[in-house]
C-alpha atoms as a PDB file:
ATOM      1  CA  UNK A   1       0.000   0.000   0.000  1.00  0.00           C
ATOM      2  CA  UNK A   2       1.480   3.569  -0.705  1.00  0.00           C
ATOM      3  CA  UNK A   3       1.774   5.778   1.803  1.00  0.00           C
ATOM      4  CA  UNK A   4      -1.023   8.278   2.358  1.00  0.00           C
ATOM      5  CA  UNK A   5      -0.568  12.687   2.946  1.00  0.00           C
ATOM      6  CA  UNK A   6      -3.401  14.735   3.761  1.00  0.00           C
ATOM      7  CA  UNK A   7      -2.821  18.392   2.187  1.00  0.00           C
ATOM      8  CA  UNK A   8      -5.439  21.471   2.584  1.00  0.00           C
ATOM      9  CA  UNK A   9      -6.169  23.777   0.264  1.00  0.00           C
ATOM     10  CA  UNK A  10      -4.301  21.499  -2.515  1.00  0.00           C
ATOM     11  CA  UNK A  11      -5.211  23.228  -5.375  1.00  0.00           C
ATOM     12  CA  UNK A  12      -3.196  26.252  -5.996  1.00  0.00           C
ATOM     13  CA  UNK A  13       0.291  27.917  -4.641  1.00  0.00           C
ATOM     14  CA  UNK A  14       2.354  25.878  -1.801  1.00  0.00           C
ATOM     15  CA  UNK A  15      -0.408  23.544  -1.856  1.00  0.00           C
ATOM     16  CA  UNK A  16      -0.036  22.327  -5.439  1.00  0.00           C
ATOM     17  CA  UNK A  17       3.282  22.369  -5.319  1.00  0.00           C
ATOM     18  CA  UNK A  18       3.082  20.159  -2.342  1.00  0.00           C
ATOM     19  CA  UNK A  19       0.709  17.712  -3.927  1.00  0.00           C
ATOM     20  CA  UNK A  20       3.443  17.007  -6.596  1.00  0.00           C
ATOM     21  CA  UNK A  21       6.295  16.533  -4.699  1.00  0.00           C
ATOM     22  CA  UNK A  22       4.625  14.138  -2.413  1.00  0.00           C
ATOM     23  CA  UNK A  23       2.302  12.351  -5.460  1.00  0.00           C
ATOM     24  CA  UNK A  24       6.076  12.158  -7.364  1.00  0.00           C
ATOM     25  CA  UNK A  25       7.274  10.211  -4.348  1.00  0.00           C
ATOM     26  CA  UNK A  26       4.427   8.054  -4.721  1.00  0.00           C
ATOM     27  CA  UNK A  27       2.286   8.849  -2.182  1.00  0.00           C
ATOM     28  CA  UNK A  28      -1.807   8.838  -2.603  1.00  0.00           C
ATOM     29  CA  UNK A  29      -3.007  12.252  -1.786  1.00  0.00           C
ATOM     30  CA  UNK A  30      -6.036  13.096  -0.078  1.00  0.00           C
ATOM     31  CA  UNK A  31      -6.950  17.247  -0.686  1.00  0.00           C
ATOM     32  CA  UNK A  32      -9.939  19.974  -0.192  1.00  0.00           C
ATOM     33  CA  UNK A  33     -10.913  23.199  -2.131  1.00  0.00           C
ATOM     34  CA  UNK A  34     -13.859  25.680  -1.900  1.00  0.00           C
ATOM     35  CA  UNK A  35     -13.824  25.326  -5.560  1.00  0.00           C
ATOM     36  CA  UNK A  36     -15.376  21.559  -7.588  1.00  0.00           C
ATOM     37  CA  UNK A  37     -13.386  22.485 -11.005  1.00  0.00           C
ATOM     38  CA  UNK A  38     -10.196  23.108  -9.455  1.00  0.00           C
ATOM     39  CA  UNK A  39     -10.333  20.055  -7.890  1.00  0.00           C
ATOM     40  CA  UNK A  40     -11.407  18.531 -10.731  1.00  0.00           C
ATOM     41  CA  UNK A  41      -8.415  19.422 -12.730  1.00  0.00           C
ATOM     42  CA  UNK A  42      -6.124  19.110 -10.235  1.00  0.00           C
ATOM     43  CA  UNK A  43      -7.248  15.063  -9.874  1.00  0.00           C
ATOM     44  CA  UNK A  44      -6.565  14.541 -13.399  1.00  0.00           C
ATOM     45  CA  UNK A  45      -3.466  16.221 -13.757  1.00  0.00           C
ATOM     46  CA  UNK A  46      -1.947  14.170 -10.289  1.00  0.00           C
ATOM     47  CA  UNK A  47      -3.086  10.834 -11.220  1.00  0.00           C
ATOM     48  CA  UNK A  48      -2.489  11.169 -14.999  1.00  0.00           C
ATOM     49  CA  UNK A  49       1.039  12.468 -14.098  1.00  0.00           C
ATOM     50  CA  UNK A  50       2.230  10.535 -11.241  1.00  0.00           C
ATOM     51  CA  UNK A  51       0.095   7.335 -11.091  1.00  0.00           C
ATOM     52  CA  UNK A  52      -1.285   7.357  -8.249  1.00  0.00           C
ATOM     53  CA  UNK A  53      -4.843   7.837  -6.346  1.00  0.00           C
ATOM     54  CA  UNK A  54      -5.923  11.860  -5.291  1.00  0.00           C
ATOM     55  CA  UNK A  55      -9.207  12.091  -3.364  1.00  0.00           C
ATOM     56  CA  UNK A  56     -10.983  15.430  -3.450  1.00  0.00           C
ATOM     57  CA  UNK A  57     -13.504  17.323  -1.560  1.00  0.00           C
ATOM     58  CA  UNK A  58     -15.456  20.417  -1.604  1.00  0.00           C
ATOM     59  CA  UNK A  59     -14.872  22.233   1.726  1.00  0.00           C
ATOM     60  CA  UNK A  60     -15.057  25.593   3.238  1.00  0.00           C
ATOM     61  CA  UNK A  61     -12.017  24.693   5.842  1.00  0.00           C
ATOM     62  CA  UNK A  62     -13.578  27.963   7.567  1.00  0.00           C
ATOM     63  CA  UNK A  63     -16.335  26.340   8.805  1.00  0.00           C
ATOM     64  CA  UNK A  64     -15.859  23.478  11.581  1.00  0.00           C
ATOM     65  CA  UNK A  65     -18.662  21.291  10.912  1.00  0.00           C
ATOM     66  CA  UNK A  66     -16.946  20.725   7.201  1.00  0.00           C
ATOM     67  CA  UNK A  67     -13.744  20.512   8.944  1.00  0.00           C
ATOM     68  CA  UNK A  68     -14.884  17.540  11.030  1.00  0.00           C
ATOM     69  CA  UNK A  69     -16.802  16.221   8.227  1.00  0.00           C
ATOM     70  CA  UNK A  70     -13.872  16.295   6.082  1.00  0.00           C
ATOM     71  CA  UNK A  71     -11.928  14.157   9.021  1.00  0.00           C
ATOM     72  CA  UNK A  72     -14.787  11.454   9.033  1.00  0.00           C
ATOM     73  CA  UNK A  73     -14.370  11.089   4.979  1.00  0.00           C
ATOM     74  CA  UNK A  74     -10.492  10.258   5.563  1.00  0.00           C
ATOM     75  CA  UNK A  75     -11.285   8.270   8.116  1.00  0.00           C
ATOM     76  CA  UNK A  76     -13.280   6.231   5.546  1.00  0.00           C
ATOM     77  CA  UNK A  77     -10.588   5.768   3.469  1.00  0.00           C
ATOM     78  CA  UNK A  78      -7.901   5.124   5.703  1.00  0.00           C
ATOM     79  CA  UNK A  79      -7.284   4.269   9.349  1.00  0.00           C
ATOM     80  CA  UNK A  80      -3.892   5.938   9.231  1.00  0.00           C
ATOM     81  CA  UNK A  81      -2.619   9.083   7.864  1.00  0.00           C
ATOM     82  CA  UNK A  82       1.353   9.201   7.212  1.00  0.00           C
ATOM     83  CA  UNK A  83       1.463  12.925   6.660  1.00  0.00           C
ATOM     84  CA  UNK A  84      -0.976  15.857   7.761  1.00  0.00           C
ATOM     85  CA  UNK A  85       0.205  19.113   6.124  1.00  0.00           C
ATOM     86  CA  UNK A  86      -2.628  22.073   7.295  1.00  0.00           C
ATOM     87  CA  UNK A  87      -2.154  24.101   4.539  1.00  0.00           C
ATOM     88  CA  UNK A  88      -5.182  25.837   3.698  1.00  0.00           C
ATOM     89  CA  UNK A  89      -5.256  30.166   4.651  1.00  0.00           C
ATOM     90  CA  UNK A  90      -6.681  33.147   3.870  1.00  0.00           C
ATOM     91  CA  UNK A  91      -4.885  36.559   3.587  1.00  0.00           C
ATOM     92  CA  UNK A  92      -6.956  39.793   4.242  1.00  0.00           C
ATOM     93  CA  UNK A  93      -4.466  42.726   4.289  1.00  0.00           C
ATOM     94  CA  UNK A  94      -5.307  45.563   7.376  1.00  0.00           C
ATOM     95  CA  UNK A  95      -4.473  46.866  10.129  1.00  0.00           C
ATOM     96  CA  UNK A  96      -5.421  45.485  13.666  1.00  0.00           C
ATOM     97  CA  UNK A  97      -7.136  49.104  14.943  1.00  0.00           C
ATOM     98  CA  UNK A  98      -8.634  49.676  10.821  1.00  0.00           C
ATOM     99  CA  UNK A  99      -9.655  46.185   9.259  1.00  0.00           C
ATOM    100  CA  UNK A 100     -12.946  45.453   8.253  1.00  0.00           C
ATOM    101  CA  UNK A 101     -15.084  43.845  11.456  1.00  0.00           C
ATOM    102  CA  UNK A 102     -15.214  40.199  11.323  1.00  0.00           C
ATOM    103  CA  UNK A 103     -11.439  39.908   9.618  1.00  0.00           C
ATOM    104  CA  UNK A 104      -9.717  38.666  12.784  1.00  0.00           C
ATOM    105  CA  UNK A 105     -12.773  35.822  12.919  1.00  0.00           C
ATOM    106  CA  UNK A 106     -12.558  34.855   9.207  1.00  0.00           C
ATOM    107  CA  UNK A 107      -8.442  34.663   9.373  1.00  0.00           C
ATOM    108  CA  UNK A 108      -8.999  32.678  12.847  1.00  0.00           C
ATOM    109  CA  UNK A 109     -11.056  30.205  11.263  1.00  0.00           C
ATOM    110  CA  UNK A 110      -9.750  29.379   8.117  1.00  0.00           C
ATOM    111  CA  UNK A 111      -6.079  29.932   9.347  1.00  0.00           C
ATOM    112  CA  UNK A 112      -5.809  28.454  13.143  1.00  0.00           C
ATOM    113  CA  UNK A 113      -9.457  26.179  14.183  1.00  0.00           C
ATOM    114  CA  UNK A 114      -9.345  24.710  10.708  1.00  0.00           C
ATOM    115  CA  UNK A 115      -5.754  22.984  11.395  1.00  0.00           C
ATOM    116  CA  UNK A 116      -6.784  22.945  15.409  1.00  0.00           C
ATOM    117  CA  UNK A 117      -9.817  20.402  14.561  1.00  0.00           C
ATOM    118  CA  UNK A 118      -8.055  18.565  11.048  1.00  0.00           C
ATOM    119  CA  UNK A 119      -5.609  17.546  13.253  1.00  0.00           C
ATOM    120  CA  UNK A 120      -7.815  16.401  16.124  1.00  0.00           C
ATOM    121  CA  UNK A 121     -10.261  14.468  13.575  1.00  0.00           C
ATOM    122  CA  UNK A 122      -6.655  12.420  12.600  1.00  0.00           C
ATOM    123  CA  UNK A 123      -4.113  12.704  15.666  1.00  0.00           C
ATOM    124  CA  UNK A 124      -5.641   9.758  16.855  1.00  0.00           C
ATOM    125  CA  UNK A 125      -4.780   6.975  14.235  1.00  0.00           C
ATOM    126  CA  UNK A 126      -1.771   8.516  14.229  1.00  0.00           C
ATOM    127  CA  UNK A 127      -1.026   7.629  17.916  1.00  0.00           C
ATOM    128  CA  UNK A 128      -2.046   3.975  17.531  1.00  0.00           C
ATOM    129  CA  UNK A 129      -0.025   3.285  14.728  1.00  0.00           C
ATOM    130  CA  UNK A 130       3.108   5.239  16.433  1.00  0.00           C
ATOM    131  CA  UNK A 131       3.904   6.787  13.312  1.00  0.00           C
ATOM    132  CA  UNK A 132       3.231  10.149  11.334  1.00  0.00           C
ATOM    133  CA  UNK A 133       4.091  13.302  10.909  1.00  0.00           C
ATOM    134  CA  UNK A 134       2.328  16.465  10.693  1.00  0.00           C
ATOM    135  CA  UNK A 135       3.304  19.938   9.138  1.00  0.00           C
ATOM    136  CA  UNK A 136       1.649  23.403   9.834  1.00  0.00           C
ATOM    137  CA  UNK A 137       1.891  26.194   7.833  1.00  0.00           C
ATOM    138  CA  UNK A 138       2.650  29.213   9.597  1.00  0.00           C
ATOM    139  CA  UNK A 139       4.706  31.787   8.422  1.00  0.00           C
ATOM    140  CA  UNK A 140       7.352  34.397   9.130  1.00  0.00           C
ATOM    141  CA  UNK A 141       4.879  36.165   9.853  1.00  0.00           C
ATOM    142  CA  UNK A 142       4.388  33.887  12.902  1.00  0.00           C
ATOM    143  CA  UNK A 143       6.823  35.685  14.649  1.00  0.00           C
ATOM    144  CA  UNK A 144       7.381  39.025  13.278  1.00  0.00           C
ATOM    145  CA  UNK A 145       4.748  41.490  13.207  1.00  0.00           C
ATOM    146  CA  UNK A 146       4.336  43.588  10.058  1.00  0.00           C
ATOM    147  CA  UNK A 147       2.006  46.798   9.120  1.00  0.00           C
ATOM    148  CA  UNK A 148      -0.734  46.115   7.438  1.00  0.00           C
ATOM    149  CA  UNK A 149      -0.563  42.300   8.504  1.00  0.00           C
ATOM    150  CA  UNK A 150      -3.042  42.878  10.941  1.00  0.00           C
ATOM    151  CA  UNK A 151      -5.513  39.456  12.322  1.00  0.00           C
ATOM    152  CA  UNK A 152      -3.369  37.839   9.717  1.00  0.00           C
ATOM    153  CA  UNK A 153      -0.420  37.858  11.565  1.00  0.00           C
ATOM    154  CA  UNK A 154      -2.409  37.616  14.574  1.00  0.00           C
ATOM    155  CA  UNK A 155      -3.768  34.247  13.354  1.00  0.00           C
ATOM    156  CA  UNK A 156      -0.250  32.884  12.250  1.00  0.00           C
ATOM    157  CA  UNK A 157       1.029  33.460  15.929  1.00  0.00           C
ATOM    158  CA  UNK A 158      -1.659  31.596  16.828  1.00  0.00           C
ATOM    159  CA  UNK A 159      -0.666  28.623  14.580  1.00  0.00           C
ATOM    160  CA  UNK A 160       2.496  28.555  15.454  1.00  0.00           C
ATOM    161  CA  UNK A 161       1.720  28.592  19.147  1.00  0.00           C
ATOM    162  CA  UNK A 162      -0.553  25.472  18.343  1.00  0.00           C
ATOM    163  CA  UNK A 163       2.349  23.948  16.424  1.00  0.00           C
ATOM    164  CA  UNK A 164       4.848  24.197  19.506  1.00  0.00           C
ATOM    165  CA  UNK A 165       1.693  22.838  21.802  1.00  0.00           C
ATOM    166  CA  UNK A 166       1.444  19.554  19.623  1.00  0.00           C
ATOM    167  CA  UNK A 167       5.072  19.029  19.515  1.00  0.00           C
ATOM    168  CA  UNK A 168       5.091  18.901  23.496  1.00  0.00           C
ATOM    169  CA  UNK A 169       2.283  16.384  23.405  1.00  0.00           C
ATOM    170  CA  UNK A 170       3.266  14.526  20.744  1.00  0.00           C
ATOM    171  CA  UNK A 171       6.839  13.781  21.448  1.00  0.00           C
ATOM    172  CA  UNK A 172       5.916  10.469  23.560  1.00  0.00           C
ATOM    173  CA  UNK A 173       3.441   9.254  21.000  1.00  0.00           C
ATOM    174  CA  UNK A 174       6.365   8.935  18.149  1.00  0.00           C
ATOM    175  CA  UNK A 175       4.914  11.701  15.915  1.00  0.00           C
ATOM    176  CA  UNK A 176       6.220  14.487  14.805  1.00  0.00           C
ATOM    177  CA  UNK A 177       5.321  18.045  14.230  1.00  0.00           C
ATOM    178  CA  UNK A 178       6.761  20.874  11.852  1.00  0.00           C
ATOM    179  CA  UNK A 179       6.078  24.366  11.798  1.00  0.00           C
ATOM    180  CA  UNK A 180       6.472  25.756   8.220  1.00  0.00           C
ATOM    181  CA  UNK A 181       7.510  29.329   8.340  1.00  0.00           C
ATOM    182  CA  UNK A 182       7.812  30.573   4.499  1.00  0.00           C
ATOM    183  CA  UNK A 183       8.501  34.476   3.593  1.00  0.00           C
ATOM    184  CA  UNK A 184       6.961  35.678   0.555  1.00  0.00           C
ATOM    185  CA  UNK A 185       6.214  33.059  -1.456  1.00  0.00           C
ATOM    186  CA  UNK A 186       4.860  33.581  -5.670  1.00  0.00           C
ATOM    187  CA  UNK A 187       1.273  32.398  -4.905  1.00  0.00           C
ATOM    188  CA  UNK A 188      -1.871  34.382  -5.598  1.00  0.00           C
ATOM    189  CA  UNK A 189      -2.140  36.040  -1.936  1.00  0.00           C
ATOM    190  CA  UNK A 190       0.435  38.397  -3.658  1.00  0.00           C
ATOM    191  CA  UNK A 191      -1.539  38.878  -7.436  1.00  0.00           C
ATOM    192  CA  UNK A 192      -1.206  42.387  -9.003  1.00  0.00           C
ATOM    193  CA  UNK A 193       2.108  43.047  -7.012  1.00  0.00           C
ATOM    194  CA  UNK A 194       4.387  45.053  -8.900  1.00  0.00           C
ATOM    195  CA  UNK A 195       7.425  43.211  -8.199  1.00  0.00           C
ATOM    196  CA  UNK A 196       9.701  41.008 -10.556  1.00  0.00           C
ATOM    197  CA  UNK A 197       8.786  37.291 -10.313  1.00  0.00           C
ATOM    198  CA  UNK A 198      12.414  36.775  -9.352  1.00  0.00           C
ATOM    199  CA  UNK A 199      11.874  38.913  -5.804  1.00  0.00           C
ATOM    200  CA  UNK A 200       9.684  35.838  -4.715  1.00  0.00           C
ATOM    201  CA  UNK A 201      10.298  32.083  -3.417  1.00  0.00           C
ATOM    202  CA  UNK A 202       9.051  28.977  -5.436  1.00  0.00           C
ATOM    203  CA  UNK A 203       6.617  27.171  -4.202  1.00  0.00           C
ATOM    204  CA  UNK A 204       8.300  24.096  -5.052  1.00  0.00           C
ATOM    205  CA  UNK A 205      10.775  25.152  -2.596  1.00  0.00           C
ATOM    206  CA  UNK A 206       8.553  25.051   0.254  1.00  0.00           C
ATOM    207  CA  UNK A 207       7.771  21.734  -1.020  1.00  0.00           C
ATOM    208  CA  UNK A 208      11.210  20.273  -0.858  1.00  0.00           C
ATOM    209  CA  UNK A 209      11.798  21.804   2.433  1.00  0.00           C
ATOM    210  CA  UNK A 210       8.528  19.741   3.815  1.00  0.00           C
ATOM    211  CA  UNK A 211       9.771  16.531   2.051  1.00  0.00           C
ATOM    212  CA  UNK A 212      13.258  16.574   3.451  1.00  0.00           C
ATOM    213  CA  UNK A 213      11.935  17.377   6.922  1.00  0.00           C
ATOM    214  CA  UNK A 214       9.621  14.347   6.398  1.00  0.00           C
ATOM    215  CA  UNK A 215      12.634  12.357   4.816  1.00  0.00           C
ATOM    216  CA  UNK A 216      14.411  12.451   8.117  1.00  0.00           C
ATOM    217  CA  UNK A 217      15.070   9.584  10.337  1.00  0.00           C
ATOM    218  CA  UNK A 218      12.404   8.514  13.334  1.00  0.00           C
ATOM    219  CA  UNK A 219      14.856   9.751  15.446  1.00  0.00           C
ATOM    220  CA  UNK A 220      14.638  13.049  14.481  1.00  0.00           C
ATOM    221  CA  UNK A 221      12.337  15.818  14.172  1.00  0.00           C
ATOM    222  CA  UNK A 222      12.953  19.207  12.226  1.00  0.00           C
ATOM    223  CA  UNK A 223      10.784  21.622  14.999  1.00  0.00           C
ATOM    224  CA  UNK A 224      10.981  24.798  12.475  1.00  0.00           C
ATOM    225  CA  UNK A 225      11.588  25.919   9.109  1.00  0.00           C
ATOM    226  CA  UNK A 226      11.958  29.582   8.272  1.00  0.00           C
ATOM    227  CA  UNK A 227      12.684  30.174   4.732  1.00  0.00           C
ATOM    228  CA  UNK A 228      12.536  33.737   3.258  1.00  0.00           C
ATOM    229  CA  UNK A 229      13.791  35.563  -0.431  1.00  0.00           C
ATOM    230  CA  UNK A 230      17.618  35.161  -0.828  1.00  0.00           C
ATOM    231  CA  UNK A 231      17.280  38.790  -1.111  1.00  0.00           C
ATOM    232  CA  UNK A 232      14.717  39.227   2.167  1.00  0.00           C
ATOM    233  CA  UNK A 233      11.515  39.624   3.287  1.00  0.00           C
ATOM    234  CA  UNK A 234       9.214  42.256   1.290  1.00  0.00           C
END
Protein backbone atom coordinates (compact mmCIF):
# COMPACT_ATOMS: atom_id res chain seq x y z
CA UNK A 1 0.00 0.00 0.00
CA UNK A 2 1.48 3.57 -0.70
CA UNK A 3 1.77 5.78 1.80
CA UNK A 4 -1.02 8.28 2.36
CA UNK A 5 -0.57 12.69 2.95
CA UNK A 6 -3.40 14.74 3.76
CA UNK A 7 -2.82 18.39 2.19
CA UNK A 8 -5.44 21.47 2.58
CA UNK A 9 -6.17 23.78 0.26
CA UNK A 10 -4.30 21.50 -2.52
CA UNK A 11 -5.21 23.23 -5.38
CA UNK A 12 -3.20 26.25 -6.00
CA UNK A 13 0.29 27.92 -4.64
CA UNK A 14 2.35 25.88 -1.80
CA UNK A 15 -0.41 23.54 -1.86
CA UNK A 16 -0.04 22.33 -5.44
CA UNK A 17 3.28 22.37 -5.32
CA UNK A 18 3.08 20.16 -2.34
CA UNK A 19 0.71 17.71 -3.93
CA UNK A 20 3.44 17.01 -6.60
CA UNK A 21 6.30 16.53 -4.70
CA UNK A 22 4.62 14.14 -2.41
CA UNK A 23 2.30 12.35 -5.46
CA UNK A 24 6.08 12.16 -7.36
CA UNK A 25 7.27 10.21 -4.35
CA UNK A 26 4.43 8.05 -4.72
CA UNK A 27 2.29 8.85 -2.18
CA UNK A 28 -1.81 8.84 -2.60
CA UNK A 29 -3.01 12.25 -1.79
CA UNK A 30 -6.04 13.10 -0.08
CA UNK A 31 -6.95 17.25 -0.69
CA UNK A 32 -9.94 19.97 -0.19
CA UNK A 33 -10.91 23.20 -2.13
CA UNK A 34 -13.86 25.68 -1.90
CA UNK A 35 -13.82 25.33 -5.56
CA UNK A 36 -15.38 21.56 -7.59
CA UNK A 37 -13.39 22.49 -11.01
CA UNK A 38 -10.20 23.11 -9.46
CA UNK A 39 -10.33 20.05 -7.89
CA UNK A 40 -11.41 18.53 -10.73
CA UNK A 41 -8.41 19.42 -12.73
CA UNK A 42 -6.12 19.11 -10.24
CA UNK A 43 -7.25 15.06 -9.87
CA UNK A 44 -6.56 14.54 -13.40
CA UNK A 45 -3.47 16.22 -13.76
CA UNK A 46 -1.95 14.17 -10.29
CA UNK A 47 -3.09 10.83 -11.22
CA UNK A 48 -2.49 11.17 -15.00
CA UNK A 49 1.04 12.47 -14.10
CA UNK A 50 2.23 10.53 -11.24
CA UNK A 51 0.09 7.34 -11.09
CA UNK A 52 -1.28 7.36 -8.25
CA UNK A 53 -4.84 7.84 -6.35
CA UNK A 54 -5.92 11.86 -5.29
CA UNK A 55 -9.21 12.09 -3.36
CA UNK A 56 -10.98 15.43 -3.45
CA UNK A 57 -13.50 17.32 -1.56
CA UNK A 58 -15.46 20.42 -1.60
CA UNK A 59 -14.87 22.23 1.73
CA UNK A 60 -15.06 25.59 3.24
CA UNK A 61 -12.02 24.69 5.84
CA UNK A 62 -13.58 27.96 7.57
CA UNK A 63 -16.34 26.34 8.80
CA UNK A 64 -15.86 23.48 11.58
CA UNK A 65 -18.66 21.29 10.91
CA UNK A 66 -16.95 20.73 7.20
CA UNK A 67 -13.74 20.51 8.94
CA UNK A 68 -14.88 17.54 11.03
CA UNK A 69 -16.80 16.22 8.23
CA UNK A 70 -13.87 16.29 6.08
CA UNK A 71 -11.93 14.16 9.02
CA UNK A 72 -14.79 11.45 9.03
CA UNK A 73 -14.37 11.09 4.98
CA UNK A 74 -10.49 10.26 5.56
CA UNK A 75 -11.28 8.27 8.12
CA UNK A 76 -13.28 6.23 5.55
CA UNK A 77 -10.59 5.77 3.47
CA UNK A 78 -7.90 5.12 5.70
CA UNK A 79 -7.28 4.27 9.35
CA UNK A 80 -3.89 5.94 9.23
CA UNK A 81 -2.62 9.08 7.86
CA UNK A 82 1.35 9.20 7.21
CA UNK A 83 1.46 12.93 6.66
CA UNK A 84 -0.98 15.86 7.76
CA UNK A 85 0.21 19.11 6.12
CA UNK A 86 -2.63 22.07 7.29
CA UNK A 87 -2.15 24.10 4.54
CA UNK A 88 -5.18 25.84 3.70
CA UNK A 89 -5.26 30.17 4.65
CA UNK A 90 -6.68 33.15 3.87
CA UNK A 91 -4.88 36.56 3.59
CA UNK A 92 -6.96 39.79 4.24
CA UNK A 93 -4.47 42.73 4.29
CA UNK A 94 -5.31 45.56 7.38
CA UNK A 95 -4.47 46.87 10.13
CA UNK A 96 -5.42 45.48 13.67
CA UNK A 97 -7.14 49.10 14.94
CA UNK A 98 -8.63 49.68 10.82
CA UNK A 99 -9.65 46.18 9.26
CA UNK A 100 -12.95 45.45 8.25
CA UNK A 101 -15.08 43.85 11.46
CA UNK A 102 -15.21 40.20 11.32
CA UNK A 103 -11.44 39.91 9.62
CA UNK A 104 -9.72 38.67 12.78
CA UNK A 105 -12.77 35.82 12.92
CA UNK A 106 -12.56 34.86 9.21
CA UNK A 107 -8.44 34.66 9.37
CA UNK A 108 -9.00 32.68 12.85
CA UNK A 109 -11.06 30.20 11.26
CA UNK A 110 -9.75 29.38 8.12
CA UNK A 111 -6.08 29.93 9.35
CA UNK A 112 -5.81 28.45 13.14
CA UNK A 113 -9.46 26.18 14.18
CA UNK A 114 -9.35 24.71 10.71
CA UNK A 115 -5.75 22.98 11.39
CA UNK A 116 -6.78 22.95 15.41
CA UNK A 117 -9.82 20.40 14.56
CA UNK A 118 -8.05 18.56 11.05
CA UNK A 119 -5.61 17.55 13.25
CA UNK A 120 -7.82 16.40 16.12
CA UNK A 121 -10.26 14.47 13.58
CA UNK A 122 -6.65 12.42 12.60
CA UNK A 123 -4.11 12.70 15.67
CA UNK A 124 -5.64 9.76 16.85
CA UNK A 125 -4.78 6.98 14.23
CA UNK A 126 -1.77 8.52 14.23
CA UNK A 127 -1.03 7.63 17.92
CA UNK A 128 -2.05 3.98 17.53
CA UNK A 129 -0.03 3.28 14.73
CA UNK A 130 3.11 5.24 16.43
CA UNK A 131 3.90 6.79 13.31
CA UNK A 132 3.23 10.15 11.33
CA UNK A 133 4.09 13.30 10.91
CA UNK A 134 2.33 16.47 10.69
CA UNK A 135 3.30 19.94 9.14
CA UNK A 136 1.65 23.40 9.83
CA UNK A 137 1.89 26.19 7.83
CA UNK A 138 2.65 29.21 9.60
CA UNK A 139 4.71 31.79 8.42
CA UNK A 140 7.35 34.40 9.13
CA UNK A 141 4.88 36.16 9.85
CA UNK A 142 4.39 33.89 12.90
CA UNK A 143 6.82 35.68 14.65
CA UNK A 144 7.38 39.03 13.28
CA UNK A 145 4.75 41.49 13.21
CA UNK A 146 4.34 43.59 10.06
CA UNK A 147 2.01 46.80 9.12
CA UNK A 148 -0.73 46.11 7.44
CA UNK A 149 -0.56 42.30 8.50
CA UNK A 150 -3.04 42.88 10.94
CA UNK A 151 -5.51 39.46 12.32
CA UNK A 152 -3.37 37.84 9.72
CA UNK A 153 -0.42 37.86 11.56
CA UNK A 154 -2.41 37.62 14.57
CA UNK A 155 -3.77 34.25 13.35
CA UNK A 156 -0.25 32.88 12.25
CA UNK A 157 1.03 33.46 15.93
CA UNK A 158 -1.66 31.60 16.83
CA UNK A 159 -0.67 28.62 14.58
CA UNK A 160 2.50 28.56 15.45
CA UNK A 161 1.72 28.59 19.15
CA UNK A 162 -0.55 25.47 18.34
CA UNK A 163 2.35 23.95 16.42
CA UNK A 164 4.85 24.20 19.51
CA UNK A 165 1.69 22.84 21.80
CA UNK A 166 1.44 19.55 19.62
CA UNK A 167 5.07 19.03 19.51
CA UNK A 168 5.09 18.90 23.50
CA UNK A 169 2.28 16.38 23.41
CA UNK A 170 3.27 14.53 20.74
CA UNK A 171 6.84 13.78 21.45
CA UNK A 172 5.92 10.47 23.56
CA UNK A 173 3.44 9.25 21.00
CA UNK A 174 6.37 8.93 18.15
CA UNK A 175 4.91 11.70 15.92
CA UNK A 176 6.22 14.49 14.81
CA UNK A 177 5.32 18.04 14.23
CA UNK A 178 6.76 20.87 11.85
CA UNK A 179 6.08 24.37 11.80
CA UNK A 180 6.47 25.76 8.22
CA UNK A 181 7.51 29.33 8.34
CA UNK A 182 7.81 30.57 4.50
CA UNK A 183 8.50 34.48 3.59
CA UNK A 184 6.96 35.68 0.56
CA UNK A 185 6.21 33.06 -1.46
CA UNK A 186 4.86 33.58 -5.67
CA UNK A 187 1.27 32.40 -4.91
CA UNK A 188 -1.87 34.38 -5.60
CA UNK A 189 -2.14 36.04 -1.94
CA UNK A 190 0.43 38.40 -3.66
CA UNK A 191 -1.54 38.88 -7.44
CA UNK A 192 -1.21 42.39 -9.00
CA UNK A 193 2.11 43.05 -7.01
CA UNK A 194 4.39 45.05 -8.90
CA UNK A 195 7.42 43.21 -8.20
CA UNK A 196 9.70 41.01 -10.56
CA UNK A 197 8.79 37.29 -10.31
CA UNK A 198 12.41 36.77 -9.35
CA UNK A 199 11.87 38.91 -5.80
CA UNK A 200 9.68 35.84 -4.71
CA UNK A 201 10.30 32.08 -3.42
CA UNK A 202 9.05 28.98 -5.44
CA UNK A 203 6.62 27.17 -4.20
CA UNK A 204 8.30 24.10 -5.05
CA UNK A 205 10.77 25.15 -2.60
CA UNK A 206 8.55 25.05 0.25
CA UNK A 207 7.77 21.73 -1.02
CA UNK A 208 11.21 20.27 -0.86
CA UNK A 209 11.80 21.80 2.43
CA UNK A 210 8.53 19.74 3.82
CA UNK A 211 9.77 16.53 2.05
CA UNK A 212 13.26 16.57 3.45
CA UNK A 213 11.94 17.38 6.92
CA UNK A 214 9.62 14.35 6.40
CA UNK A 215 12.63 12.36 4.82
CA UNK A 216 14.41 12.45 8.12
CA UNK A 217 15.07 9.58 10.34
CA UNK A 218 12.40 8.51 13.33
CA UNK A 219 14.86 9.75 15.45
CA UNK A 220 14.64 13.05 14.48
CA UNK A 221 12.34 15.82 14.17
CA UNK A 222 12.95 19.21 12.23
CA UNK A 223 10.78 21.62 15.00
CA UNK A 224 10.98 24.80 12.47
CA UNK A 225 11.59 25.92 9.11
CA UNK A 226 11.96 29.58 8.27
CA UNK A 227 12.68 30.17 4.73
CA UNK A 228 12.54 33.74 3.26
CA UNK A 229 13.79 35.56 -0.43
CA UNK A 230 17.62 35.16 -0.83
CA UNK A 231 17.28 38.79 -1.11
CA UNK A 232 14.72 39.23 2.17
CA UNK A 233 11.52 39.62 3.29
CA UNK A 234 9.21 42.26 1.29
Amino acid sequence: MKKLAVITGGTKGIGKALIEKFADQQFDIITCSRNEEDLKRLSDDVSSKFGVSIHTFKVDMSKKAEVQGFADDISKISSHVNVLINNAGLFIPGAAHEEEDGALEQMIDTNLYSAYHLTRGLIHGMKEKRAGHIFNMCSTASFVPYVNGGSYCISKFALLGMSKVLREEMKEHNVRVTSIMPGATLTASWEGVELPEERFMKPEDVADAVFNAYSMSDRTVIEEIVMRPQLGDI
